[in-house]
C-alpha atoms as a PDB file:
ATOM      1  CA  UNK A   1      16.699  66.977 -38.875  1.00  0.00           C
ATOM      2  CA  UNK A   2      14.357  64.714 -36.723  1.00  0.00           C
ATOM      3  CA  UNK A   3      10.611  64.475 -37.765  1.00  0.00           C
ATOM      4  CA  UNK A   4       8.607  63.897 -34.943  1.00  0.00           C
ATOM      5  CA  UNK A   5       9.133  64.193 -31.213  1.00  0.00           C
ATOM      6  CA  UNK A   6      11.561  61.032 -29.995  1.00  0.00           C
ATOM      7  CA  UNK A   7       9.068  59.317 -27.996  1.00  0.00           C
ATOM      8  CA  UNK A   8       8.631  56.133 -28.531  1.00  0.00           C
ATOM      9  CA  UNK A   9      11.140  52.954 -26.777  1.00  0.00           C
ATOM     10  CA  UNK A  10      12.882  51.011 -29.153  1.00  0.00           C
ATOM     11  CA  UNK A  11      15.580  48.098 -28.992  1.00  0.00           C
ATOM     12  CA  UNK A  12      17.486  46.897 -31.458  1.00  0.00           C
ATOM     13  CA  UNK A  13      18.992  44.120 -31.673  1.00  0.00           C
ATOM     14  CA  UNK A  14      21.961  42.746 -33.690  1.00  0.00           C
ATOM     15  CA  UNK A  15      21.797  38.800 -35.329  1.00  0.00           C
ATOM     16  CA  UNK A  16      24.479  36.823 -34.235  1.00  0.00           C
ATOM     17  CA  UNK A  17      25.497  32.977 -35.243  1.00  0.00           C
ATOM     18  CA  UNK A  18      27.046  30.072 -33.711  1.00  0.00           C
ATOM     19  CA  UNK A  19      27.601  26.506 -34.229  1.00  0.00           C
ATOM     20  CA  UNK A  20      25.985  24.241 -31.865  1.00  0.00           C
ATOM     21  CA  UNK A  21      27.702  20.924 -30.769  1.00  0.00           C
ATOM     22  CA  UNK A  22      26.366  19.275 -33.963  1.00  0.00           C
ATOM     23  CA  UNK A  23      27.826  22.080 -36.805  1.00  0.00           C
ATOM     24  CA  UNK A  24      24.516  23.121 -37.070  1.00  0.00           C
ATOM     25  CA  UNK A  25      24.134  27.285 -37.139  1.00  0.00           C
ATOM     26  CA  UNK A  26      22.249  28.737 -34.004  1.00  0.00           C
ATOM     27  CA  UNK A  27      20.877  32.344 -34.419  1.00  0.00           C
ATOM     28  CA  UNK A  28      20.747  34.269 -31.330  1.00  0.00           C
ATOM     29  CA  UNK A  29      19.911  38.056 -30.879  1.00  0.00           C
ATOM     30  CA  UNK A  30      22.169  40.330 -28.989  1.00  0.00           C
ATOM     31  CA  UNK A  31      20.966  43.682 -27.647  1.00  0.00           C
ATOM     32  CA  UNK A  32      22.885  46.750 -29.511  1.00  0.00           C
ATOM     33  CA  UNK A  33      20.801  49.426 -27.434  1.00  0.00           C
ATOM     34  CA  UNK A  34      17.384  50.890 -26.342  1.00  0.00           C
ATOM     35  CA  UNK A  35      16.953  54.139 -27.970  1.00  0.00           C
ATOM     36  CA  UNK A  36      14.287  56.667 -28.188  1.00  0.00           C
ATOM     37  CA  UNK A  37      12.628  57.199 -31.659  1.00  0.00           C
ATOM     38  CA  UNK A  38      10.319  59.098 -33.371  1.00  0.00           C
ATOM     39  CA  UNK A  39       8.034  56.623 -35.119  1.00  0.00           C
ATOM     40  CA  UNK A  40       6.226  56.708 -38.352  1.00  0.00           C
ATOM     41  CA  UNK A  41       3.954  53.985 -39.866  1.00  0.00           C
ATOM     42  CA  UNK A  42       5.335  54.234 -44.067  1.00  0.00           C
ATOM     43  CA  UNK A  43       3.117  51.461 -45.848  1.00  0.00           C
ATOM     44  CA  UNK A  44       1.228  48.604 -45.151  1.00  0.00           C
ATOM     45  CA  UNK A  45       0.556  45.764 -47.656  1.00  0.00           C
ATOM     46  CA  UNK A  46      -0.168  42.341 -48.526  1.00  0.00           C
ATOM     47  CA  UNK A  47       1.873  39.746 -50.850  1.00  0.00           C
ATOM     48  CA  UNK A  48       1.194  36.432 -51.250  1.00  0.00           C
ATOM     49  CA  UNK A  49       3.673  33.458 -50.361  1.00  0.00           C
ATOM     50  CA  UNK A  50       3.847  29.702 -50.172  1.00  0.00           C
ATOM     51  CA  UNK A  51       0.156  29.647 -50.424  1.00  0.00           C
ATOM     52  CA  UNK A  52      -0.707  32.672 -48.229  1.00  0.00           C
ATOM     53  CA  UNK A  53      -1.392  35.745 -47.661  1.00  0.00           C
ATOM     54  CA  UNK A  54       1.146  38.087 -45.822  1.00  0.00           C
ATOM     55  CA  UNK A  55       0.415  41.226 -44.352  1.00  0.00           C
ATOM     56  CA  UNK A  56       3.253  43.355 -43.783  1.00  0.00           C
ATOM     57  CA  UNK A  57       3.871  47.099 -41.897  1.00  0.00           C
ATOM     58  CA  UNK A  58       6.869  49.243 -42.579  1.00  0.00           C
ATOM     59  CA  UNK A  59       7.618  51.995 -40.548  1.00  0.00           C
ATOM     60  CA  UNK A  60      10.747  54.593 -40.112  1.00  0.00           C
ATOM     61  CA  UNK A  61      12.415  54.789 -36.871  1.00  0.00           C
ATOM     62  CA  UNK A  62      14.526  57.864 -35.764  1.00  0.00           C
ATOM     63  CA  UNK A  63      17.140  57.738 -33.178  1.00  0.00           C
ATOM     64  CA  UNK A  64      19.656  60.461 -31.910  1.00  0.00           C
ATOM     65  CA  UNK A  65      23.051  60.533 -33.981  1.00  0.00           C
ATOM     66  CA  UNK A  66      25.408  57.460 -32.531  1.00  0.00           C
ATOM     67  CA  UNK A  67      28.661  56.581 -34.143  1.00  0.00           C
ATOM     68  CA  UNK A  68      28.553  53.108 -32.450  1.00  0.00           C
ATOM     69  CA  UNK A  69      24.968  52.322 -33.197  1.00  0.00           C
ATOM     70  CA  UNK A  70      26.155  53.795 -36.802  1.00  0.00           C
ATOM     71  CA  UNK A  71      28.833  50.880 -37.187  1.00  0.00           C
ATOM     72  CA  UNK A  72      26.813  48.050 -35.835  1.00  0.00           C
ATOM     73  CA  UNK A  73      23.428  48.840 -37.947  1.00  0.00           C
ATOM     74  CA  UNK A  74      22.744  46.939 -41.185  1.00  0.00           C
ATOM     75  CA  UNK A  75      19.539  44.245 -42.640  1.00  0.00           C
ATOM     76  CA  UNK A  76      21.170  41.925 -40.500  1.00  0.00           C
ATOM     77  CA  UNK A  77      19.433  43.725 -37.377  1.00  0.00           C
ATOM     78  CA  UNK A  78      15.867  43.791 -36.459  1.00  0.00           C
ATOM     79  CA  UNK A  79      13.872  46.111 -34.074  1.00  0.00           C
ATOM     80  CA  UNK A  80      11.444  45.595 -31.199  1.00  0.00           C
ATOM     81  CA  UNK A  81       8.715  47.803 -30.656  1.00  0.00           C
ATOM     82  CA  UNK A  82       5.127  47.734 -29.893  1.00  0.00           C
ATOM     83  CA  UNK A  83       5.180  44.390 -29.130  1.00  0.00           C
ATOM     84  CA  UNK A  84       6.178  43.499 -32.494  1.00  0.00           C
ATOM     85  CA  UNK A  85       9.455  42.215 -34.529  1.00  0.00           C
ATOM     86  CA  UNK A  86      10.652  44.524 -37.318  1.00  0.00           C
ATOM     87  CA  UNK A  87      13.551  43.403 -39.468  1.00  0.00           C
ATOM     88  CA  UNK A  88      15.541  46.256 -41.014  1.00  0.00           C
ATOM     89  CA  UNK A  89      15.322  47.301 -44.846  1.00  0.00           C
ATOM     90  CA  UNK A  90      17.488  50.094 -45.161  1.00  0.00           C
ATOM     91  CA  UNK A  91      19.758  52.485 -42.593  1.00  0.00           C
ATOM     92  CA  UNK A  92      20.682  56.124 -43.797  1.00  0.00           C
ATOM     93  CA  UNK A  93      22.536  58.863 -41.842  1.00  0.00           C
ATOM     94  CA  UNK A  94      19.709  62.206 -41.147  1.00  0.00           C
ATOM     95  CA  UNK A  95      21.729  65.382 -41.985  1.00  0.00           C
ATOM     96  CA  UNK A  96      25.148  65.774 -40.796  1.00  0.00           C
ATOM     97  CA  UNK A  97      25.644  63.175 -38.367  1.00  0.00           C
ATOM     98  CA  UNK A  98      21.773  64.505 -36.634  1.00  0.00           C
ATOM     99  CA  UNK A  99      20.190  61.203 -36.438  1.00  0.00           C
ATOM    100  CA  UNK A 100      19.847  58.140 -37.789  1.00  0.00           C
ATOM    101  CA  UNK A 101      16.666  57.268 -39.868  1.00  0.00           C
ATOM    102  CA  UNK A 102      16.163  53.069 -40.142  1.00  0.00           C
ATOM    103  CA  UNK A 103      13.220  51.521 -42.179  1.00  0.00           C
ATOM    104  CA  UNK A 104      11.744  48.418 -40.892  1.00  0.00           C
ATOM    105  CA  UNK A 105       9.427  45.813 -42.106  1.00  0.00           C
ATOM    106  CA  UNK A 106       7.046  43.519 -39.673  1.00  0.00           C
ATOM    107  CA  UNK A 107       4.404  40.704 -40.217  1.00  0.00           C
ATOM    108  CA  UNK A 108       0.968  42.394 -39.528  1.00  0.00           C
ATOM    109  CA  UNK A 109      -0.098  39.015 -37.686  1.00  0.00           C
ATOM    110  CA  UNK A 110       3.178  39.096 -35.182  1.00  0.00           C
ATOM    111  CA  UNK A 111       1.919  41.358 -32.503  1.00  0.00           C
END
């Protein structure tokens, strides 16, 4: 079952790669779908890399059940929302085909 009431506007989008006119890879992001979500703020955190701090926020996202979105979702995807860029962690089916519950991790400084 869905936590939460649906009511926040997502997109997600799916990573795709091509080689320019040099062989050299160009990553482009299609558009899989806008869906509504229920969203929940998990953790927040810092780490440190090359030489800096990095604040991160994970949240779960909740969509409707959606055999195509189902197919097409994997770590390879990422998710706007809130005027930030969330790359997703992990995608797990809710129930019996219910919903679909997708955790997502953002830079706290992008947005």
């Amino acid at each position: 079952m869905i936590s939460g009431p649906r009511d926040r506007r997502i997109t997600i989008q799916q990573r795709q790669v091509t080689l320019d006119s040099f062989g050299g890879s160009v990553v482009t992001w299609n558009n899989l779908g806008t869906r509504w979500a229920a969203s929940k703020p998990v953790k927040d955190g810092e780490r440190f890399g090359n030489a800096e701090a990095i604040a991160t926020i994970t949240h779960r996202f909740q969509i409707l059940w959606d055999m195509n979105m189902w197919d097409q979702l994997d770590p390879k995807c990422r998710i706007t929302f809130d005027g930030r860029t969330y790359d997703v962690v992990a995608v797990k089916e809710i129930g019996r085909r219910e919903g679909i519950e997708i955790s997502a991790t953002a830079r706290a400084e992008n947005g």
